[in-house]
C-alpha atoms as a PDB file:
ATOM      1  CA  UNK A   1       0.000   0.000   0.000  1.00  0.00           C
ATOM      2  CA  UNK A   2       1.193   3.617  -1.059  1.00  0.00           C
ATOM      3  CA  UNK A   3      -1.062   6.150   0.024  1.00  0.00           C
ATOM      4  CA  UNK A   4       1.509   8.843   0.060  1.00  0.00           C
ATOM      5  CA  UNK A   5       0.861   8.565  -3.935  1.00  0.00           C
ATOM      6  CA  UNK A   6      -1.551  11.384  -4.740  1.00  0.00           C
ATOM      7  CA  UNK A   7      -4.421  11.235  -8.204  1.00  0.00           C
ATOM      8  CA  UNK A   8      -2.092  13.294 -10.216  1.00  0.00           C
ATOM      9  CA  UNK A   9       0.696  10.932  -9.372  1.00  0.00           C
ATOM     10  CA  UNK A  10      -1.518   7.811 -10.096  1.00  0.00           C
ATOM     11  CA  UNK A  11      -2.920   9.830 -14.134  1.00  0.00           C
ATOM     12  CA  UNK A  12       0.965   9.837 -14.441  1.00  0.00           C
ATOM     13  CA  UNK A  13       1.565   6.474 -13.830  1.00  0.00           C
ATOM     14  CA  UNK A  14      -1.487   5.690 -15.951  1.00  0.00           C
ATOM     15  CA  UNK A  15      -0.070   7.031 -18.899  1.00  0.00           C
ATOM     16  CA  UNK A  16       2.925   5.236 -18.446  1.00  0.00           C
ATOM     17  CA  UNK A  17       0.938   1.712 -18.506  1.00  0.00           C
ATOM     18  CA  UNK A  18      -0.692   2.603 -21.342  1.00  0.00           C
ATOM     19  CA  UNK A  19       1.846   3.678 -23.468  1.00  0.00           C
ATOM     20  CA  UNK A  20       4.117   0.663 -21.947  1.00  0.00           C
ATOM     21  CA  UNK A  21       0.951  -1.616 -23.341  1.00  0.00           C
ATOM     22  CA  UNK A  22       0.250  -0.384 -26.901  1.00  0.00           C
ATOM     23  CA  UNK A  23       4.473  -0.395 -27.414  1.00  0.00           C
ATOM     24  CA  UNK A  24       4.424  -3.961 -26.191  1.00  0.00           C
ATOM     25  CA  UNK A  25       2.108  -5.323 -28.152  1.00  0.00           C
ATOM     26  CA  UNK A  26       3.071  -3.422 -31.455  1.00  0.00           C
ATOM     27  CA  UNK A  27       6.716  -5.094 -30.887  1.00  0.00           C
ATOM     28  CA  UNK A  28       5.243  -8.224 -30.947  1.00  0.00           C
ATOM     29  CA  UNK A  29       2.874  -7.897 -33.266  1.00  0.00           C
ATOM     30  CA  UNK A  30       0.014  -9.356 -31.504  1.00  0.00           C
ATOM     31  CA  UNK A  31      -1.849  -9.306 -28.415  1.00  0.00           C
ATOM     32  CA  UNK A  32      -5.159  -7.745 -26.772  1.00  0.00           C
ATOM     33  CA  UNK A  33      -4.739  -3.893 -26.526  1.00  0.00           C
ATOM     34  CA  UNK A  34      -8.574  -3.044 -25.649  1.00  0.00           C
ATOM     35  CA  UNK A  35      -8.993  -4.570 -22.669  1.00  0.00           C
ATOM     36  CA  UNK A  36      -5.720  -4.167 -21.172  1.00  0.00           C
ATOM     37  CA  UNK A  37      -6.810  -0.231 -21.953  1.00  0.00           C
ATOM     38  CA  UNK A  38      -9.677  -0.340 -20.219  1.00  0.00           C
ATOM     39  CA  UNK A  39      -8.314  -1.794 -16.863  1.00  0.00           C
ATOM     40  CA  UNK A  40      -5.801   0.452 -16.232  1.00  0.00           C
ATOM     41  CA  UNK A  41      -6.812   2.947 -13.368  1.00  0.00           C
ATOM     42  CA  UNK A  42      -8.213  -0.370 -11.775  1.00  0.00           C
ATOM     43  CA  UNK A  43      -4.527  -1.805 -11.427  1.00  0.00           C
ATOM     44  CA  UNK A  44      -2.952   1.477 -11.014  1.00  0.00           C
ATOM     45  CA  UNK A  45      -5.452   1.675  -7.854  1.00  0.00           C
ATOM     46  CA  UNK A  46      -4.504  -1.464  -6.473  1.00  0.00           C
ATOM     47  CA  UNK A  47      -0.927  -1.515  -6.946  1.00  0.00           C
ATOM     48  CA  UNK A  48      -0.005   2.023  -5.677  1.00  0.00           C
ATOM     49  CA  UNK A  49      -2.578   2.640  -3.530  1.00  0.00           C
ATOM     50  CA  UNK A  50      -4.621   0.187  -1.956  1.00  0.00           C
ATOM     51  CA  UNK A  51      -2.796  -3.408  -2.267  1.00  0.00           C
ATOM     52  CA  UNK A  52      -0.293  -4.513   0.667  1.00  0.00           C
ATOM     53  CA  UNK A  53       2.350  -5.936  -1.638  1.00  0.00           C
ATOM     54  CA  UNK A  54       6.628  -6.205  -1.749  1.00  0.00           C
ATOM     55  CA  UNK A  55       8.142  -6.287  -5.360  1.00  0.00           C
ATOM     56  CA  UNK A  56      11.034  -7.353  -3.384  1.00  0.00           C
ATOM     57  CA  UNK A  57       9.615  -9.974  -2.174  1.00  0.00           C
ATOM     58  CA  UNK A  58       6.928 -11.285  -4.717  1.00  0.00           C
ATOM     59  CA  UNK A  59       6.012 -14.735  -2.710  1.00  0.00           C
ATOM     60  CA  UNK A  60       5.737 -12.543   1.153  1.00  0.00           C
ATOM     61  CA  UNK A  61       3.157 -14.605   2.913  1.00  0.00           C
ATOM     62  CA  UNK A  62       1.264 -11.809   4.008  1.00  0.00           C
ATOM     63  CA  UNK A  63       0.704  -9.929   0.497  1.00  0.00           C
ATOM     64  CA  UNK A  64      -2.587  -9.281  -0.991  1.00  0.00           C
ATOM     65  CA  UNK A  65      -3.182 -11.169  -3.838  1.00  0.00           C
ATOM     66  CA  UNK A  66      -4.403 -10.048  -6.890  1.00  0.00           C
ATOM     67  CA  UNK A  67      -5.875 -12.328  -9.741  1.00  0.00           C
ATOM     68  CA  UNK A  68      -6.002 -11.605 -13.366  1.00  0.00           C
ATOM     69  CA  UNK A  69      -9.114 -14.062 -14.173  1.00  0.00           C
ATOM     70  CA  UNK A  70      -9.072 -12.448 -17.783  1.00  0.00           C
ATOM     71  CA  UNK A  71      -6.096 -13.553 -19.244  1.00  0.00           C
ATOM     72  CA  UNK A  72      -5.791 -11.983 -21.940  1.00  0.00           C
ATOM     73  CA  UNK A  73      -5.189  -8.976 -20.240  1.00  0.00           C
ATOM     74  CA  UNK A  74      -1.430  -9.663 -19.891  1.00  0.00           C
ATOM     75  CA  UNK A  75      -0.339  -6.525 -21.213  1.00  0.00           C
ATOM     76  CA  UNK A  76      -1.676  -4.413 -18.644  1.00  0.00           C
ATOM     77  CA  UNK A  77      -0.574  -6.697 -15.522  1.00  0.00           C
ATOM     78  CA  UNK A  78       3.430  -6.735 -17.165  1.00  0.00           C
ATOM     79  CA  UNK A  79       3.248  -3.598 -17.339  1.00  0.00           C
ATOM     80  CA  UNK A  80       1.947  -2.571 -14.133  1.00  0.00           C
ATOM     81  CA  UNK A  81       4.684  -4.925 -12.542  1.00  0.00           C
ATOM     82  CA  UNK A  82       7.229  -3.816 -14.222  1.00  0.00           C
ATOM     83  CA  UNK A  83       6.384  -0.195 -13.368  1.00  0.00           C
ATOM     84  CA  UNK A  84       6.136  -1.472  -9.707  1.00  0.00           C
ATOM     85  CA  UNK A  85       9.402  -3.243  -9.732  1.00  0.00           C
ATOM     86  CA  UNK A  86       8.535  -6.888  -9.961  1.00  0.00           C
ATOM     87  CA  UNK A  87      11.028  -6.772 -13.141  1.00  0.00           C
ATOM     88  CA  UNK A  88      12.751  -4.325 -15.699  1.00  0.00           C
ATOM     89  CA  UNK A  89      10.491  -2.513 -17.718  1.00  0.00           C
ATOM     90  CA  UNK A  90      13.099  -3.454 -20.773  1.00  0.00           C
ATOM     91  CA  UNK A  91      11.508  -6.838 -20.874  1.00  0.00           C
ATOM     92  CA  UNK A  92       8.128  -5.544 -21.484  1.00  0.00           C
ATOM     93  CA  UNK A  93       8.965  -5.699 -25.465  1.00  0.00           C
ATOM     94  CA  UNK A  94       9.686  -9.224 -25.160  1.00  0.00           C
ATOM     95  CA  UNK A  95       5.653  -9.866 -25.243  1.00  0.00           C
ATOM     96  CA  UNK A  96       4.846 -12.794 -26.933  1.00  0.00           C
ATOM     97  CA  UNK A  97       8.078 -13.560 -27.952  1.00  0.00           C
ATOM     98  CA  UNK A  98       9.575 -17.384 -28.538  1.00  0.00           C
ATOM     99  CA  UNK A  99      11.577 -18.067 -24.974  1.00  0.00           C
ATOM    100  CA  UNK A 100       9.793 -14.961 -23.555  1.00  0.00           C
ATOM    101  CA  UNK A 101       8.227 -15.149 -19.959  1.00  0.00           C
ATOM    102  CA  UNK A 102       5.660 -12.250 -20.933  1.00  0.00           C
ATOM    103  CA  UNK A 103       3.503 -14.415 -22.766  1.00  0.00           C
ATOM    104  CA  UNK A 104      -0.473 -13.988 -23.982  1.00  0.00           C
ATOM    105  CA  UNK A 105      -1.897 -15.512 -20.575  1.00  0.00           C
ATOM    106  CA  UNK A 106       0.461 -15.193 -17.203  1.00  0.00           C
ATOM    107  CA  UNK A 107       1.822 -17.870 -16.608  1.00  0.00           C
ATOM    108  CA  UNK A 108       2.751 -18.023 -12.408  1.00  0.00           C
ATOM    109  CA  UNK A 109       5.794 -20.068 -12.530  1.00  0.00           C
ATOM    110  CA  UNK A 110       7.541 -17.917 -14.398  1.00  0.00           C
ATOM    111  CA  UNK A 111       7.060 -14.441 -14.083  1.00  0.00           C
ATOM    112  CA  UNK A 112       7.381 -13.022 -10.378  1.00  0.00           C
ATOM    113  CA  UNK A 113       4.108 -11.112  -9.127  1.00  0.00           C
ATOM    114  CA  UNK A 114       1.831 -13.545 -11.220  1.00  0.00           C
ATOM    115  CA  UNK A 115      -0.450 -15.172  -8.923  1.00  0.00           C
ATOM    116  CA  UNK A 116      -2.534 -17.757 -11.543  1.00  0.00           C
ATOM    117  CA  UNK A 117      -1.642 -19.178 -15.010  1.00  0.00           C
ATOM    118  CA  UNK A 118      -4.663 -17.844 -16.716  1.00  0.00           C
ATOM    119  CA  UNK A 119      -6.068 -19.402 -20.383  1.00  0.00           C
ATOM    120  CA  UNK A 120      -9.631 -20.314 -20.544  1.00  0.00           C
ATOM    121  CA  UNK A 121     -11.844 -17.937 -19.140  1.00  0.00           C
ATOM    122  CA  UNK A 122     -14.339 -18.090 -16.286  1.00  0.00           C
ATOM    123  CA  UNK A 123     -11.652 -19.723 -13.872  1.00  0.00           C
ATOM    124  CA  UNK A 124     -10.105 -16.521 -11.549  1.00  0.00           C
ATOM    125  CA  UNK A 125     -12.764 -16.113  -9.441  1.00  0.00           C
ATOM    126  CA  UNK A 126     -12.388 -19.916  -8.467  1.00  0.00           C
ATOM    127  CA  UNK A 127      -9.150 -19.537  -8.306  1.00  0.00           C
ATOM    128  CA  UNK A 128      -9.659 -16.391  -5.578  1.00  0.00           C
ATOM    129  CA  UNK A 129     -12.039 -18.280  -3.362  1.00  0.00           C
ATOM    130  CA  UNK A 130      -9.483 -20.723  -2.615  1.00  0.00           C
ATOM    131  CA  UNK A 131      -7.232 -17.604  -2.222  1.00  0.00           C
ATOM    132  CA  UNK A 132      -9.628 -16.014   0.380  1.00  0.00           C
ATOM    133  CA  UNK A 133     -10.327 -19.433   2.639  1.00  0.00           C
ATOM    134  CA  UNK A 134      -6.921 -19.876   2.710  1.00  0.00           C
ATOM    135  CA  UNK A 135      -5.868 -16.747   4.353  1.00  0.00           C
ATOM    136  CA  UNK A 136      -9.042 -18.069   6.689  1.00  0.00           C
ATOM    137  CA  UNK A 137      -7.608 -21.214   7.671  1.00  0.00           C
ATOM    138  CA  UNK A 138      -3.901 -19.890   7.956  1.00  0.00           C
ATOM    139  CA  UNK A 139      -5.437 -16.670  10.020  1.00  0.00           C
ATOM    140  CA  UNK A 140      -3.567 -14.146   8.160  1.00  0.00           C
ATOM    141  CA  UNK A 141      -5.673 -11.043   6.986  1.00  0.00           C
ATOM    142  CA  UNK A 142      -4.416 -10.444   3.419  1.00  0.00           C
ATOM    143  CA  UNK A 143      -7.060  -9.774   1.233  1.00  0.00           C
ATOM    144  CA  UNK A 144      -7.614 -10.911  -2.112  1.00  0.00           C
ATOM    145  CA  UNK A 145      -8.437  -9.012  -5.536  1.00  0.00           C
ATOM    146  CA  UNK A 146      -9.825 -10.359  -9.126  1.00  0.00           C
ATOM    147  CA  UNK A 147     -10.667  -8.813 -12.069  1.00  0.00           C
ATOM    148  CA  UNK A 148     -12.934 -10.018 -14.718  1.00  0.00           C
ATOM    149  CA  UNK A 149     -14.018  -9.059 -17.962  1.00  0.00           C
ATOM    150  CA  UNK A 150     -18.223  -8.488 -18.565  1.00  0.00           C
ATOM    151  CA  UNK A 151     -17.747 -11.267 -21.153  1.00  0.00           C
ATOM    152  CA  UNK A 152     -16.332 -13.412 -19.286  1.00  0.00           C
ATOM    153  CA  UNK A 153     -19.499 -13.482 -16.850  1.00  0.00           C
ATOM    154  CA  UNK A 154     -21.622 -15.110 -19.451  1.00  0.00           C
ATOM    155  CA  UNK A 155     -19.447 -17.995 -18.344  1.00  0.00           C
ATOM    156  CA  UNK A 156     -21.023 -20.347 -15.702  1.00  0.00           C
ATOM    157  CA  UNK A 157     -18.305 -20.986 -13.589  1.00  0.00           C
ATOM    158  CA  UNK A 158     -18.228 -17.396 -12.858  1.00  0.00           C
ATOM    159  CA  UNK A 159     -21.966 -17.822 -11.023  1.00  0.00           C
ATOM    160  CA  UNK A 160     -21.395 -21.092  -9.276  1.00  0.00           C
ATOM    161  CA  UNK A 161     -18.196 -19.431  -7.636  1.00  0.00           C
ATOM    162  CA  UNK A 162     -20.258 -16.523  -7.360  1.00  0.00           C
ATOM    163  CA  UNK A 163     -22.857 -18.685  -5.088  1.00  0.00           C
ATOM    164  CA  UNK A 164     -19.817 -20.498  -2.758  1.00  0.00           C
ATOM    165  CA  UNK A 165     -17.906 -16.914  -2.439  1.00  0.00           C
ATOM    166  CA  UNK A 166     -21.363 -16.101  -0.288  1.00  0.00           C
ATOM    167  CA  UNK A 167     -22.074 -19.694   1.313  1.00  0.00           C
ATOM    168  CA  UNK A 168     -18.584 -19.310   2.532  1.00  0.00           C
ATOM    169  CA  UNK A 169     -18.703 -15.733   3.945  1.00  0.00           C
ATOM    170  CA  UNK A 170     -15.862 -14.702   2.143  1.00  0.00           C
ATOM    171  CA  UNK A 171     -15.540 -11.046   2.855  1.00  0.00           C
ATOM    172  CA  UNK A 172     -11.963 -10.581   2.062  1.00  0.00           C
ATOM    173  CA  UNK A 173     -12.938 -11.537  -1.876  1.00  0.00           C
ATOM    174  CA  UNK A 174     -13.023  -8.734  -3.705  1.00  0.00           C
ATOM    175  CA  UNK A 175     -14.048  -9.049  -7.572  1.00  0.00           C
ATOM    176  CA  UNK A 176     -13.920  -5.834 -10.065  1.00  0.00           C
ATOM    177  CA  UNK A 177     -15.730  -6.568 -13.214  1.00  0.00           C
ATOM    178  CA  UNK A 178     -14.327  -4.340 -16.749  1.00  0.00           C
ATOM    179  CA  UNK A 179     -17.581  -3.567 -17.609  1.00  0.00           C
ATOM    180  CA  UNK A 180     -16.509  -1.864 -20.953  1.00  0.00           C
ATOM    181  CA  UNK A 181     -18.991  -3.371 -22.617  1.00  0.00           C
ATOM    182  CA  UNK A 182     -17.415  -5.022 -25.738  1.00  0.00           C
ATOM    183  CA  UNK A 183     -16.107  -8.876 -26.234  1.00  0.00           C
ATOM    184  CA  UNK A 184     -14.221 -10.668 -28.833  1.00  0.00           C
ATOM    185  CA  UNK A 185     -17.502 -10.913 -31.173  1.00  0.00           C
ATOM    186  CA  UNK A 186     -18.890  -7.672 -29.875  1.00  0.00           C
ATOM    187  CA  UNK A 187     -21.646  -5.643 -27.213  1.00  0.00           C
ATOM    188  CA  UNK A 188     -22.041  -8.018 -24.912  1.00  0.00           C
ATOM    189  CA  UNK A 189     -25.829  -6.989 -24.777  1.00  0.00           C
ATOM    190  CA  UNK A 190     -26.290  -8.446 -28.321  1.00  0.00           C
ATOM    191  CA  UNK A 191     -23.608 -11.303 -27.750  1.00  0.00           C
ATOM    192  CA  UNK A 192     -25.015 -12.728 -24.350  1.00  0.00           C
ATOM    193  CA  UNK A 193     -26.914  -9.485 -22.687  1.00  0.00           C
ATOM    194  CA  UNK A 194     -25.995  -9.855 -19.063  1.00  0.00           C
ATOM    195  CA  UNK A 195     -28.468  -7.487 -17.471  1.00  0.00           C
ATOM    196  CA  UNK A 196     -29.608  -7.036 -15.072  1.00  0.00           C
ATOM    197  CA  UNK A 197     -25.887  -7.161 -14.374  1.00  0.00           C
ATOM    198  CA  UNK A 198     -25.845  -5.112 -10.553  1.00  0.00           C
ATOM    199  CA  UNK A 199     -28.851  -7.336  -9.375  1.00  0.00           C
ATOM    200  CA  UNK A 200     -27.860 -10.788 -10.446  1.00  0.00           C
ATOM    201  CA  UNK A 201     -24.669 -10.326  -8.322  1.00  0.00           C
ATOM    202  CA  UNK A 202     -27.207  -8.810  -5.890  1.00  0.00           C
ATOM    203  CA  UNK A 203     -29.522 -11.966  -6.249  1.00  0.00           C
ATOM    204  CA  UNK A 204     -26.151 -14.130  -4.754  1.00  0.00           C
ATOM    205  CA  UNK A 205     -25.868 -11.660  -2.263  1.00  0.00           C
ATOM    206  CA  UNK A 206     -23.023  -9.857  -2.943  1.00  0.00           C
ATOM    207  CA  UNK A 207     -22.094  -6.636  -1.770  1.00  0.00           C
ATOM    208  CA  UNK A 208     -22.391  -5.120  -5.285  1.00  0.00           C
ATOM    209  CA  UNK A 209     -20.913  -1.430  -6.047  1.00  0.00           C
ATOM    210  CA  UNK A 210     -20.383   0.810  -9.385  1.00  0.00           C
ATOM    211  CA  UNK A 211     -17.948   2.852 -10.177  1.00  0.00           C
ATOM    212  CA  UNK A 212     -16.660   4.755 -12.940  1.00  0.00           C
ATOM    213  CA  UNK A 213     -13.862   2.628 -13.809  1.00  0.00           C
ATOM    214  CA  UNK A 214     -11.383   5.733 -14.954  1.00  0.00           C
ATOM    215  CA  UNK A 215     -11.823   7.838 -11.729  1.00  0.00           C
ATOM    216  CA  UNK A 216      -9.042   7.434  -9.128  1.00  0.00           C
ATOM    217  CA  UNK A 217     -11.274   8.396  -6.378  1.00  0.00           C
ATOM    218  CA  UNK A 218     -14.186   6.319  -7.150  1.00  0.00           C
ATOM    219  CA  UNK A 219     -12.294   3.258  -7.770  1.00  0.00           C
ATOM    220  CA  UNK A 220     -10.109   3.544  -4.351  1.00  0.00           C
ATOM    221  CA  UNK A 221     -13.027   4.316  -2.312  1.00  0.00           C
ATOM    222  CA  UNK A 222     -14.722   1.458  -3.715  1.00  0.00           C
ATOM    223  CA  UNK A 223     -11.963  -0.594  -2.436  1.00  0.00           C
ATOM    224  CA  UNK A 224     -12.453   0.917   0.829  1.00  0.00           C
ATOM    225  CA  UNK A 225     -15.889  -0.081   1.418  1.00  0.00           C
ATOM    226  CA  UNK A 226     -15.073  -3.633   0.444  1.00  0.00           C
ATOM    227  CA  UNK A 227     -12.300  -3.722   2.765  1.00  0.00           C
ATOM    228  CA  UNK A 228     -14.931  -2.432   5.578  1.00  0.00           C
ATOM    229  CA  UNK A 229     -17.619  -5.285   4.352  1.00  0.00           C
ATOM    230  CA  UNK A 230     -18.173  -7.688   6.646  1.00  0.00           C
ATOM    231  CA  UNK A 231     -19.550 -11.804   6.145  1.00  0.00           C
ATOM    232  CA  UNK A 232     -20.059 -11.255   2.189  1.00  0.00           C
ATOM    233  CA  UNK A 233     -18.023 -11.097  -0.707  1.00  0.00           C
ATOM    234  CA  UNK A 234     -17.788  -7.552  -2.783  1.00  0.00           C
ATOM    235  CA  UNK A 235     -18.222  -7.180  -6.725  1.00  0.00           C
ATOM    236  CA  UNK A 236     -16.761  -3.720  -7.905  1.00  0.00           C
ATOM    237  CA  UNK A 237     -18.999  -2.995 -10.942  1.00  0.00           C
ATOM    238  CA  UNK A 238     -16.180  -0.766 -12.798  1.00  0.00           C
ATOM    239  CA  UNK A 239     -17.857   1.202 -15.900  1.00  0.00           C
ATOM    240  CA  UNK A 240     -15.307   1.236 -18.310  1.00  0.00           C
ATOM    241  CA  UNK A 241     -14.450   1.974 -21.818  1.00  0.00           C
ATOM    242  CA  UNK A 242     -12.281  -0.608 -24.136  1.00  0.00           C
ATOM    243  CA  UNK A 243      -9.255   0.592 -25.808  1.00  0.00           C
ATOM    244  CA  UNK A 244      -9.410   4.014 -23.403  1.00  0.00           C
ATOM    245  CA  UNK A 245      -6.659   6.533 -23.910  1.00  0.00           C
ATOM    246  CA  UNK A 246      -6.486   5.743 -27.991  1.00  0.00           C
ATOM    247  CA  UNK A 247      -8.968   7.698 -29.718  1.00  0.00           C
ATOM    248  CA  UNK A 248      -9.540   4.716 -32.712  1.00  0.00           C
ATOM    249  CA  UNK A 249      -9.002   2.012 -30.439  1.00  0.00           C
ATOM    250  CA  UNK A 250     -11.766   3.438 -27.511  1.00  0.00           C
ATOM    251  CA  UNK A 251     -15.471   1.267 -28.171  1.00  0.00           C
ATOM    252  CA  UNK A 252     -13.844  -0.718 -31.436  1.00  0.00           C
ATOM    253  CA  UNK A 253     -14.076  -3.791 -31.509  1.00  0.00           C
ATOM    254  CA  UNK A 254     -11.539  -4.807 -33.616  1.00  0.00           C
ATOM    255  CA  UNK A 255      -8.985  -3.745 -31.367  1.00  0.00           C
ATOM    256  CA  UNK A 256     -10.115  -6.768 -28.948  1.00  0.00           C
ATOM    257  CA  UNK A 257      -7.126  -8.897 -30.352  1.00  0.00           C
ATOM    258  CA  UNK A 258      -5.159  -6.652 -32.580  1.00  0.00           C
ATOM    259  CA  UNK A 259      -2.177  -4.867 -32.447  1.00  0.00           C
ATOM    260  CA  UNK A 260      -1.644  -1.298 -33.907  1.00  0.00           C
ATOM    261  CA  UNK A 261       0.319  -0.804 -37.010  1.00  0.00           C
ATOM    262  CA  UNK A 262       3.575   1.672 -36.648  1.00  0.00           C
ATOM    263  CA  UNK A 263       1.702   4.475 -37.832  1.00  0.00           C
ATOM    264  CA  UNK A 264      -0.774   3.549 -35.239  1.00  0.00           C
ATOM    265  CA  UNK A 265       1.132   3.485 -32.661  1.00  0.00           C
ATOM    266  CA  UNK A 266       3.412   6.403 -33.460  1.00  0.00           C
ATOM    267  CA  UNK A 267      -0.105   8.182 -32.774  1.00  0.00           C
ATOM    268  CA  UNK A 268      -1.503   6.611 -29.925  1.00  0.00           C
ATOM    269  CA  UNK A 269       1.852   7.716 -28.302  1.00  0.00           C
ATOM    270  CA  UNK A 270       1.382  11.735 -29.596  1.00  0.00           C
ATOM    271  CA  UNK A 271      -2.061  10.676 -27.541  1.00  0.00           C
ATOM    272  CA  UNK A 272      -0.625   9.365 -24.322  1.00  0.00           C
ATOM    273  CA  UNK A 273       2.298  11.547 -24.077  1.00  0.00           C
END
């Protein structure tokens, strides 16, 4: 936890990610730049504000643990550790490469601050539970973070761990859901329309908020009322928008999976700088 970091400080560091993710994934010439985008302020939040973490010391028994449950998010997790610490930001352009440790989907055996090996989707909030009744059984108080993509809660998985989060009282389960709206084959309200999206987490009884997933303030007081939240899990509902920060890449879908061409990129840096 950093508090002494201020918003201005965390719009800074912001920028950085997002000009560390669209440069990373141009180099290698493939990878998911939209919803990496659209997470951003989320990790920023956690990382340099509200999580109780060591880059020094990536396996410290007492961190809080954060899960990446939508893999293909990579990009914005590297580069959030690497601007932490975790490991040089040089390696960031080694994305994707062959004999690269930054692959498409974490992998946690190789790549220190990478709590899951993520691939199929559906699977992080699972993974979390066992996170959070582990801390329970071990009676340490670290608390324990996921993030999910909007899409990825048309999976069912997502709802039966959704049900045992709650039979299980696990209040220090926080998820935040990237609700930007979009998936790989587009809305998600024509794809698989998840609304009523608030009351179905409500209906499990969850302790459901919204935010606007690109304000600093929202997002970390958010956090703080989860952390205060008592015998129930919490569900950030984070209002986002995919590709954010790069005008043609913001609400396009084709920028789910693709990287930007050179002359793409040259502007989306003129637009982060």
């Amino acid at each position: 936890m950093n508090p002494t970091f201020n918003i201005v400080d965390l719009q800074q560091k912001a920028r950085s990610i997002r000009r560390d993710i669209v440069t990373m994934i141009a180099a290698a010439n493939s990878g998911h730049p939209g919803g990496s985008l659209s997470s951003v302020e989320i990790l920023v939040s956690l990382y340099y504000h509200t999580m109780r973490h060591n880059p020094a010391n990536p396996a410290w028994e007492d961190r809080d643990r954060f899960i990446l449950s939508k893999g293909h998010a990579a990009p914005v997790l590297y580069a959030t550790l690497a601007e932490s610490g975790y490991f040089p930001t040089s390696e960031l352009n080694t994305l994707r490469q062959l004999g690269s440790r930054l692959q498409g989907h974490t992998e946690r055996n190789r790549v220190p601050g990478i709590e899951m090996s993520a691939g199929s989707l559906g699977q992080g909030l699972s993974f979390s539970i066992g996170c959070a009744l582990a801390a329970r059984l071990t009676h340490q108080d670290y608390r324990v973070y996921t993030l999910m993509g909007d899409g990825e809660c048309e999976e069912g998985q997502v709802w039966e761990a959704a049900m045992a989060a709650t039979h299980f009282r696990a209040d220090n389960l926080c998820a935040i859901v990237d609700r930007n709206g979009l998936q790989i084959d587009g809305w998600t309200r024509d794809v698989m329309n998840v609304e009523p999206f608030a009351d179905k987490w409500r209906a499990f009884g969850w302790n459901v908020l919204d935010v606007n997933g690109h304000d600093f303030e929202e997002i970390i007081d958010a956090f703080e009322h989860a952390r205060n939240a008592k015998q129930k899990p919490t569900v950030i509902i984070a209002r986002t928008v995919k590709g954010k920060g790069v005008s043609f890449m913001e609400n396009n879908v084709d920028f789910h999976g693709k990287p930007p061409s050179a002359t793409q990129l040259e502007q989306a840096l003129k637009e982060l700088a």
